[in-house]
Protein backbone atom coordinates (compact mmCIF):
# COMPACT_ATOMS: atom_id res chain seq x y z
CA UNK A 1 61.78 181.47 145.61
CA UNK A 2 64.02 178.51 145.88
CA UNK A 3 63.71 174.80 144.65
CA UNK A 4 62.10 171.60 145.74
CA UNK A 5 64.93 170.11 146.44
CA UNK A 6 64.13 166.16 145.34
CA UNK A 7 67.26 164.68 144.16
CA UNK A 8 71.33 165.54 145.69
CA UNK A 9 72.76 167.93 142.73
CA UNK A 10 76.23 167.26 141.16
CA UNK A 11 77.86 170.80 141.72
CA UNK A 12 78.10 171.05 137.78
CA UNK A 13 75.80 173.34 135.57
CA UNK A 14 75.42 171.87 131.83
CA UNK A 15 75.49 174.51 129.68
CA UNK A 16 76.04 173.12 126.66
CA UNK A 17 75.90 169.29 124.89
CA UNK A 18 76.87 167.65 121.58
CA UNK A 19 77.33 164.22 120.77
CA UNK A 20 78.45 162.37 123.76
CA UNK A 21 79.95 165.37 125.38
CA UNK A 22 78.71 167.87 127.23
CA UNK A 23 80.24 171.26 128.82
CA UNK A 24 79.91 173.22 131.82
CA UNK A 25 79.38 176.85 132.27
CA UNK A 26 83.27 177.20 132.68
CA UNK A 27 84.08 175.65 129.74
CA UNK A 28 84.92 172.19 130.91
CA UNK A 29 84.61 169.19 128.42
CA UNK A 30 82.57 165.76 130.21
CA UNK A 31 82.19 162.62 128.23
CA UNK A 32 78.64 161.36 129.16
CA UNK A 33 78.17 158.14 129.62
CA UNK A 34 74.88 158.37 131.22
CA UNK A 35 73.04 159.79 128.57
CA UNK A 36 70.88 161.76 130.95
CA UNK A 37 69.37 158.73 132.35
CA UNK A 38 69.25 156.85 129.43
CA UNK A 39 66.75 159.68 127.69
CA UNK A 40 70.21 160.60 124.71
CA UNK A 41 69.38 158.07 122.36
CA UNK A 42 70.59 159.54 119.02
CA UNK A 43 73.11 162.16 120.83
CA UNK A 44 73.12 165.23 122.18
CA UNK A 45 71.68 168.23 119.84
CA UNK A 46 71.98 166.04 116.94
CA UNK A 47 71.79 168.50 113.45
CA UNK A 48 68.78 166.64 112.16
CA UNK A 49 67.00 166.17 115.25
CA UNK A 50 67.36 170.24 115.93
CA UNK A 51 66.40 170.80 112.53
CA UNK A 52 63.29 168.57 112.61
CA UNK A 53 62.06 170.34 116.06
CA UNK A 54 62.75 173.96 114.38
CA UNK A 55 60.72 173.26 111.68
CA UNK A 56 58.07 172.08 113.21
CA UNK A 57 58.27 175.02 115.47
CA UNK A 58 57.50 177.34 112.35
CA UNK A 59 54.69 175.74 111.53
CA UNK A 60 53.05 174.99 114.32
CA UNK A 61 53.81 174.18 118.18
CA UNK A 62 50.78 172.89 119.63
CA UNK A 63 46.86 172.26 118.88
CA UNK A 64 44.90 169.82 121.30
CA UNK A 65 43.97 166.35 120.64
CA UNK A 66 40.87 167.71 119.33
CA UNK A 67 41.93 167.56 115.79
CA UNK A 68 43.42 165.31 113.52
CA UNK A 69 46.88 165.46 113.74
CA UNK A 70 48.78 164.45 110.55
CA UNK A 71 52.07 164.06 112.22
CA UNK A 72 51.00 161.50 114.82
CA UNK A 73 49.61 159.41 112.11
CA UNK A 74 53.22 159.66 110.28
CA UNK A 75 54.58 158.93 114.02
CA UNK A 76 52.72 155.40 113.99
CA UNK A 77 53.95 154.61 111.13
CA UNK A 78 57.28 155.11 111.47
CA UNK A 79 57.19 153.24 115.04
CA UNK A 80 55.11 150.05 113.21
CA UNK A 81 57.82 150.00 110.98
CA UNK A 82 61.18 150.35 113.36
CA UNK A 83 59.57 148.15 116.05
CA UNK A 84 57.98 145.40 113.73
CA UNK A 85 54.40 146.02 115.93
CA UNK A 86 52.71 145.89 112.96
CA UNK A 87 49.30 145.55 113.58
CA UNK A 88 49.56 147.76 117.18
CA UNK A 89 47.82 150.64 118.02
CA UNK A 90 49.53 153.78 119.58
CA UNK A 91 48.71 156.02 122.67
CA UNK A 92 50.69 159.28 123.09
CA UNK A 93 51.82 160.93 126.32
CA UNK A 94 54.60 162.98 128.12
CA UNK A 95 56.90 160.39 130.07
CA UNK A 96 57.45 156.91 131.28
CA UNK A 97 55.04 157.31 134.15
CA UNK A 98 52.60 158.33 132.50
CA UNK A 99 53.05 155.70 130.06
CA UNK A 100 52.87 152.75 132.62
CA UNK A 101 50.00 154.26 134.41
CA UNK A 102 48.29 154.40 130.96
CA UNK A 103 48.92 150.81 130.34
CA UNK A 104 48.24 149.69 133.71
CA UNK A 105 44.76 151.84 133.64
CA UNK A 106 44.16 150.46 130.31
CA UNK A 107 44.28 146.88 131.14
CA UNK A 108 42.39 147.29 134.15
CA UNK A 109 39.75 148.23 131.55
CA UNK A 110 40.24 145.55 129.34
CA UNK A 111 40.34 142.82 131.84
CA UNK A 112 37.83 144.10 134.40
CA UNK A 113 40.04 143.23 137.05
CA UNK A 114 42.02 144.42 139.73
CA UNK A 115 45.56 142.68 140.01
CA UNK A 116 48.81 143.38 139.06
CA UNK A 117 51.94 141.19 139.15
CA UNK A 118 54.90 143.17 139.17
CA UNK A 119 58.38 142.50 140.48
CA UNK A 120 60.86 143.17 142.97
CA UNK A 121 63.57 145.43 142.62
CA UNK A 122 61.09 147.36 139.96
CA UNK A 123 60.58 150.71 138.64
CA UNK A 124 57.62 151.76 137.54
CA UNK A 125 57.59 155.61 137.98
CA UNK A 126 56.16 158.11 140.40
CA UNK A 127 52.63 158.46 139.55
CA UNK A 128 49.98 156.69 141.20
CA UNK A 129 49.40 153.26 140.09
CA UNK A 130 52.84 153.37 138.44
CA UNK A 131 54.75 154.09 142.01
CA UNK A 132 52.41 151.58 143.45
CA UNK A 133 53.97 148.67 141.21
CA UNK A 134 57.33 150.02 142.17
CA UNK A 135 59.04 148.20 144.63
CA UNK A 136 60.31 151.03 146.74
CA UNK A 137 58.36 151.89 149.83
CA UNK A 138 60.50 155.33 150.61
CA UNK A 139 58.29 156.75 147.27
CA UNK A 140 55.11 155.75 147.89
CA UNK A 141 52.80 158.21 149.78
CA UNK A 142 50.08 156.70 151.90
CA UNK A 143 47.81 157.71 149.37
CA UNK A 144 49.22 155.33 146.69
CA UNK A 145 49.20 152.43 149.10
CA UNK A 146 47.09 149.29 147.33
CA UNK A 147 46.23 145.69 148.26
CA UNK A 148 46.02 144.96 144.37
CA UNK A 149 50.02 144.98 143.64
CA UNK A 150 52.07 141.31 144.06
CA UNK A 151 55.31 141.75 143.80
CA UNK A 152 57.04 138.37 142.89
CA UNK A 153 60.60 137.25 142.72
CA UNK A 154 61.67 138.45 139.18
CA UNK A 155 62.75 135.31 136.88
CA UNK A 156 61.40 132.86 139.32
CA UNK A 157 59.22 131.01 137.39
CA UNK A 158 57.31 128.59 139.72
CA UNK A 159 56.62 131.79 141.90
CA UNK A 160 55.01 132.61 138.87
CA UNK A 161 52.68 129.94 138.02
CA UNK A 162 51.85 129.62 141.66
CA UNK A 163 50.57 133.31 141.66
CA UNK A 164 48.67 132.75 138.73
CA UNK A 165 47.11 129.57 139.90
CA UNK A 166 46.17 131.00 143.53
CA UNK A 167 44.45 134.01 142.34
CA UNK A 168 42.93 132.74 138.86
CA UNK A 169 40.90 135.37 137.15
CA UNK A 170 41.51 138.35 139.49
CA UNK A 171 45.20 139.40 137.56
CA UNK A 172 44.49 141.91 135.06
CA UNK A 173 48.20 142.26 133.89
CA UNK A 174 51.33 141.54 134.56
CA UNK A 175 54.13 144.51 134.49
CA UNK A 176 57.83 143.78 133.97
CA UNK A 177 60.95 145.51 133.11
CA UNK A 178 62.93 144.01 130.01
CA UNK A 179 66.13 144.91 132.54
CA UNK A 180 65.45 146.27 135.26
CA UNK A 181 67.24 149.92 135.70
CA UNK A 182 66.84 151.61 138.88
CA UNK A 183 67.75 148.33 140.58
CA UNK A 184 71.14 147.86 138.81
CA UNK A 185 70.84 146.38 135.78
CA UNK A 186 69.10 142.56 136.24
CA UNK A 187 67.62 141.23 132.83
CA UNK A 188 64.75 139.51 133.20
CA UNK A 189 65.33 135.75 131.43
CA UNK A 190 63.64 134.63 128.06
CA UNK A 191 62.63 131.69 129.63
CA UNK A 192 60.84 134.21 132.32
CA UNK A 193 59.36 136.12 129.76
CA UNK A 194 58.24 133.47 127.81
CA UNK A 195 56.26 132.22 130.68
CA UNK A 196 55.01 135.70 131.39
CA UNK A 197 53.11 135.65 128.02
CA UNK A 198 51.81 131.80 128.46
CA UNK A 199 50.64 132.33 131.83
CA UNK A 200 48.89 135.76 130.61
CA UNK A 201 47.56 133.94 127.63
CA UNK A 202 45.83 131.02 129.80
CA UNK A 203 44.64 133.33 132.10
CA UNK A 204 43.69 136.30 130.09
CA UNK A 205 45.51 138.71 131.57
CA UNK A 206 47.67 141.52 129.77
CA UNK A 207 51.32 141.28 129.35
CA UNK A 208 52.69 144.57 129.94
CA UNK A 209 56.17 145.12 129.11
CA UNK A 210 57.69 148.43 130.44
CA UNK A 211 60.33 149.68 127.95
CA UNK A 212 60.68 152.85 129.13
CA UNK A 213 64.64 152.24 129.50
CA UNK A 214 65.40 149.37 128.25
CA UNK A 215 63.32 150.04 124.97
CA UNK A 216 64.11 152.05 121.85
CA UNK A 217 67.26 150.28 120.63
CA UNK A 218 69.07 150.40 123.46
CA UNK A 219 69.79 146.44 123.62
CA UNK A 220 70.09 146.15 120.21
CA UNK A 221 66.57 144.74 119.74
CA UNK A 222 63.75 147.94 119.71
CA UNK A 223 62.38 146.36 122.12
CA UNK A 224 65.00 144.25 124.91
CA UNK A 225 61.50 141.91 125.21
CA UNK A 226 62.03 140.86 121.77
CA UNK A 227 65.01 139.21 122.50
CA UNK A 228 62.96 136.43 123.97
CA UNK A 229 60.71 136.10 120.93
CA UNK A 230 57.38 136.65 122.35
CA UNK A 231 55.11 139.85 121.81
CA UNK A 232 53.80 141.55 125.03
CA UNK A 233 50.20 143.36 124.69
CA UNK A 234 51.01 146.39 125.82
CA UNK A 235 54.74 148.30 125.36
CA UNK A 236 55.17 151.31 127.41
CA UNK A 237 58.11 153.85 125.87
CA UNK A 238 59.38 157.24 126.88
CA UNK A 239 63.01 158.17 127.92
CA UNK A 240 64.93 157.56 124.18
CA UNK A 241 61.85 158.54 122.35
CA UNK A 242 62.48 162.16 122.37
CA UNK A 243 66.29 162.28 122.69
CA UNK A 244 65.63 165.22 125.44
CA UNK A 245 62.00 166.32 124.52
CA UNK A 246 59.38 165.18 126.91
CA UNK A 247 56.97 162.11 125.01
CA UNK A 248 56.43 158.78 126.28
CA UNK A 249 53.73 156.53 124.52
CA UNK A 250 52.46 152.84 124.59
CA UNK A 251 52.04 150.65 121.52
CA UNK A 252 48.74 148.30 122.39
CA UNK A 253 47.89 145.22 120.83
CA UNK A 254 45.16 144.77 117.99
CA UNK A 255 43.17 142.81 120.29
CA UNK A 256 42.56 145.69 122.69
CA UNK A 257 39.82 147.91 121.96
CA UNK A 258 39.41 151.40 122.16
CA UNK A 259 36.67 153.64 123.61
CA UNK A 260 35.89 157.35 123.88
CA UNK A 261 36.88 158.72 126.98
CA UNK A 262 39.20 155.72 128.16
CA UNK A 263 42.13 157.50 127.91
CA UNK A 264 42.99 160.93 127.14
CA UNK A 265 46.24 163.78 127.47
CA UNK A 266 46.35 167.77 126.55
CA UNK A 267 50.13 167.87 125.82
CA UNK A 268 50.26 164.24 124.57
CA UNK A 269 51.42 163.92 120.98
CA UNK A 270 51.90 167.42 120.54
CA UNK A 271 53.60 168.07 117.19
CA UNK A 272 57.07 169.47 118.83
CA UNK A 273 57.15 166.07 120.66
CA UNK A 274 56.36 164.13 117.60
CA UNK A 275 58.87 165.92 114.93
CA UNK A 276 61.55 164.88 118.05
CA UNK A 277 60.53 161.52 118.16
CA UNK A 278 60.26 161.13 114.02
CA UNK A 279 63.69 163.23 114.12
CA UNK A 280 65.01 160.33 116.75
CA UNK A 281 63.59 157.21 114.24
CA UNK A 282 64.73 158.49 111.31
CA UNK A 283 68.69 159.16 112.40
CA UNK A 284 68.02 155.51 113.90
CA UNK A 285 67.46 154.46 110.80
CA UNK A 286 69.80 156.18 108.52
CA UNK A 287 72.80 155.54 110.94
CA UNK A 288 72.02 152.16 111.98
CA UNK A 289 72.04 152.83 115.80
CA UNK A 290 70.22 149.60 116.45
CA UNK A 291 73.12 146.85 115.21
CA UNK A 292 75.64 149.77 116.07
CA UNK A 293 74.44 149.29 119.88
CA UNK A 294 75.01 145.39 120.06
CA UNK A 295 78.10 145.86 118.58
CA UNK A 296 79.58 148.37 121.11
CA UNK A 297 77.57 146.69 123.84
CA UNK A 298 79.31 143.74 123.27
CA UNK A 299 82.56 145.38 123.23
CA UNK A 300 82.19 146.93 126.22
CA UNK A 301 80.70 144.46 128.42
CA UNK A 302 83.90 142.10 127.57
CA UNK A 303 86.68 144.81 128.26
CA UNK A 304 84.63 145.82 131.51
CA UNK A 305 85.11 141.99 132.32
CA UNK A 306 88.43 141.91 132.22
CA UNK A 307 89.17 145.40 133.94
CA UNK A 308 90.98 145.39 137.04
CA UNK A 309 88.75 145.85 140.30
CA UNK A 310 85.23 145.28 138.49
CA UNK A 311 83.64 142.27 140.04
CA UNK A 312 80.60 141.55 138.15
CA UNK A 313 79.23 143.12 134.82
CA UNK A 314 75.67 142.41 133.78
CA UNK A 315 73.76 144.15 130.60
CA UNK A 316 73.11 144.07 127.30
CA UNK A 317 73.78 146.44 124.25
CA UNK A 318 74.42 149.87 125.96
CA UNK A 319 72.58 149.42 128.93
CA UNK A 320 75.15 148.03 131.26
CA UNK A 321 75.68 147.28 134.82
CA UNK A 322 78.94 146.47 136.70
CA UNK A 323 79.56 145.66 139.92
CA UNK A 324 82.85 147.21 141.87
CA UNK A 325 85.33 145.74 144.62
CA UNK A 326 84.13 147.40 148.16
CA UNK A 327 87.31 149.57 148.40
CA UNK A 328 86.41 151.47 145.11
CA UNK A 329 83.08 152.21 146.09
CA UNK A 330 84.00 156.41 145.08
CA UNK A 331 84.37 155.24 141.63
CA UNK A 332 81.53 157.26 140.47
CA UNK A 333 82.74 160.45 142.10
CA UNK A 334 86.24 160.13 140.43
CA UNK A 335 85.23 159.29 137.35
CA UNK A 336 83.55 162.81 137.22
CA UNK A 337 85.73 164.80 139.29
CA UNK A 338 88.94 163.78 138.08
CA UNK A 339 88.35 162.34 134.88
CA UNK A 340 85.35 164.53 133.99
CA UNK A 341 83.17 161.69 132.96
CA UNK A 342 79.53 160.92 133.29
CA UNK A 343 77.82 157.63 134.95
CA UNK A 344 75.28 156.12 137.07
CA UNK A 345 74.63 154.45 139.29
CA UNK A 346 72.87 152.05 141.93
CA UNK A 347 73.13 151.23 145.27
CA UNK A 348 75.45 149.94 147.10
CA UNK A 349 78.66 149.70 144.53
CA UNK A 350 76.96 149.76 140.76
CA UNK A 351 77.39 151.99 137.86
CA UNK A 352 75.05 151.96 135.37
CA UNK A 353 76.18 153.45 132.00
CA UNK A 354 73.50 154.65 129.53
CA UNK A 355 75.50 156.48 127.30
CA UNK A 356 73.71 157.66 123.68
CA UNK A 357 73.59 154.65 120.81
CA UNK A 358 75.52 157.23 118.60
CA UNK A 359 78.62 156.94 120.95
CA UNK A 360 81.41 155.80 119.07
CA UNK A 361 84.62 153.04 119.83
CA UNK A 362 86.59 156.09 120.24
CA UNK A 363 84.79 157.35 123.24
CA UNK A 364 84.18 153.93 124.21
CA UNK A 365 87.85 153.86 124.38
CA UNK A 366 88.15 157.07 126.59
CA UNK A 367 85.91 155.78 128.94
CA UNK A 368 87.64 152.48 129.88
CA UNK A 369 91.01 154.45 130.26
CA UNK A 370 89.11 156.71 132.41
CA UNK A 371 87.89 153.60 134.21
CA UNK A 372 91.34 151.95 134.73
CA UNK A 373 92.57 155.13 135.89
CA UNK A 374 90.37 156.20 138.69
CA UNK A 375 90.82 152.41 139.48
CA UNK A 376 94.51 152.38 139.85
CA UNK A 377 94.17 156.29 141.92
CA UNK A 378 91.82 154.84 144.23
CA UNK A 379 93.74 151.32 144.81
CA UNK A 380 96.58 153.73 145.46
CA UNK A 381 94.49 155.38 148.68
CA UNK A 382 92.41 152.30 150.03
C-alpha cells in the first residue's frame, strides 16, 4: 500500500529531535528553525514534557468525555491563568481545524446567523466551514463551496464598517488571524483589531480570533490579539499546545452559553493530550518562554534587517517573515541542503521561521551565519 501523497516530501527522514535540533536516520545534525510548523513550542522531547506524557500513560490513556475528567479541569486552570481569560470557558479538541470549525459552528449558534467575515490571504484549515473561510480556492472541494463567507481586505478598516453596515444583523462572527501564517507573515493592525471588536460589539456578532499559530506565546503576548488590548469572544488554539501531541481547543467567552449536544469530540481532551499541554504550560512558566520570545524576536527581526540580500522582514516575537531579493529565491533549499537547517516558507520568495520559544541566542546565532552564507554561495552563482 503506498501513501496519499498530499504535500512534496523533503528527501530527509527525522529520526530523532531534541531541543532545536533534530537528526536524520544517517546521523546528520539540522537546526530547526521551523519548529514543525510552528507546533515545537517548548522544544523538541523536552525531559518534563516526556515525563508528564509517561506518567500519564501509566495511569491512564484514554476514557471518553463521558466522565469527569480531573485533568481537563486542572487544564482550564492552568490556561485561565497563563492567558489572563479569566472568566472563559474551554472546549477541547484535536487540531486547529477543528478548533475554528468549533468556533465558527459555535457562533453560528449563538448568533442565529449565517455570515462570516473573514480575510484575504487567510488560513483557516481544511475542514469544512474552516476551508471555506480560507482564502484559497485550490483547497476547497465543491462541496465546501458557501455564499455565507466575505472575505475582506485584511486591515482595511472602512471595508470593514462598510460590510458591517450593508449586511446589518446577518454576520454571526468575524474570523481573523492575529498574523496571518500561510500567507507570509502579515499582522493584522491594533487599530484593525480594535475595530473588529467595536464593530462586533454594535452589531452583535462574535469576534473570533484564530490563534492557532500565532497564539501560545509565540509573539510574546499568549495571545498575538492581546497586543492590541481588546478581548475577542472566542480564541481558537492548537499547533504549540501540545508541543507535538495532537490537541487544539477554544477558550469562549462568559457570555456564551452552553448546551447539551452543541458541541461534542471522542478523542478531545483525552488525558495524554492534556498532561502534554499542562507539561507545555508549566515549562512555559518555569522557563519564562513568553518574555524569552520577545526578546529573541526582537533580536532577530533587527539582524535579519540588516542582512545582506533580505528585502523586507515582517513579524513579531518568533514568528517571523522575510522577504528575499529575486536572485536568491533557492534560499530555502540551501539553507537545508548545505547548511542543514530548517525553514519555511511562502510563496513566491518568503521564509517563515517558527522555530521553538526555547531556542536560545546561540542557535539564533547559527542560523544568521547560516543565512549570510547560503546568501553569499548563491550571489556567487546568480
Amino acid at each position: 500500500m503506498s501513501l496519499f501523497k498530499v504535500y512534496p516530501l523533503n528527501p530527509i527522514a527525522i529520526t530523532k529531535a531534541a531541543g532545536s535540533h533534530v537528526w536524520d536516520d544517517k546521523g546528520q545534525q539540522y537546526l530547526d528553525m521551523y519548529g514543525g510548523h510552528a507546533v515545537i513550542s517548548i522544544g523538541h522531547t523536552h525531559p518534563h514534557w516526556v515525563k508528564r506524557i509517561e506518567d500519564q500513560l501509566h495511569a491512564i490513556a484514554f476514557y471518553s468525555n463521558s466522565v469527569v475528567m480531573p485533568i481537563q479541569e486542572q487544564l482550564a486552570t492552568a490556561l485561565n491563568e497563563i492567558s489572563g481569560k479569566k472568566d472563559f470557558q474551554l472546549f477541547l479538541c484535536n487540531s486547529g481545524a477543528e478548533a475554528n470549525e468549533n468556533a465558527l459552528k459555535l457562533a453560528s449558534f449563538h448568533t442565529g446567523r449565517k455570515k462570516i467575515i473573514a480575510f484575504k490571504k487567510s488560513f483557516h484549515g481544511r475542514t469544512s466551514l474552516a476551508v471555506a473561510a480560507t482564502d484559497n480556492p485550490s483547497i476547497i472541494a465543491p462541496v465546501n463551496e458557501t455564499e455565507n463567507i466575505i472575505f475582506l481586505p485584511l486591515n482595511d478598516v472602512e471595508a470593514l464598517v462598510t460590510c458591517f453596515a450593508q449586511n446589518a444583523n446577518e454576520i454571526a462572527a468575524v474570523i481573523v488571524e492575529g498574523i496571518q501564517g500561510v500567507a507570509g507573515i502579515y499582522e493584522a493592525s491594533d487599530i484593525f483589531l480594535q475595530a473588529i471588536r467595536n464593530n462586533c460589539d454594535e452589531y452583535g456578532a462574535v469576534y473570533i480570533a484564530d490563534s492557532v499559530q500565532c497564539g501560545y506565546g509565540r509573539t510574546g503576548q499568549f495571545f498575538a490579539h492581546d497586543h492590541a488590548g481588546v478581548n475577542a469572544d472566542i480564541y481558537s488554539m492548537a499547533k504549540g499546545m501540545g508541543n507535538g501531541f495532537p490537541i487544539g481547543g477554544i477558550l469562549i467567552a462568559p457570555h456564551i452559553q452552553a448546551k447539551f449536544g452543541m458541541l461534542g469530540t471522542t478523542f478531545g481532551g483525552n488525558p495524554l493530550a492534556c498532561a502534554a499541554a499542562l507539561a507545555v504550560i508549566e515549562v512555559m512558566q518555569k522557563e519564562n518562554l513568553l518574555p524569552a520570545a520577545a526578546e529573541k524576536g526582537a533580536y532577530l527581526i533587527a539582524a535579519l534587517k540588516n542582512t545582506l540580500g533580505v528585502k523586507t522582514v515582517r513579524g513579531r516575537g518568533l514568528m517571523i517573515g522575510f522577504e528575499m531579493e529575486d536572485h536568491l529565491q533557492d534560499i530555502k533549499k540551501v539553507l537545508l541542503n548545505e547548511f542543514k537547517i530548517f525553514t519555511g516558507e511562502a510563496k513566491p520568495n518568503v521564509i517563515r521561521l517558527l522555530p521553538s520559544l526555547s531556542v536560545s541566542m546561540q542557535e539564533i546565532d547559527l542560523f544568521l551565519e547560516g543565512l549570510q552564507k547560503a546568501v553569499q554561495q548563491l550571489s556567487k552563482t546568480a
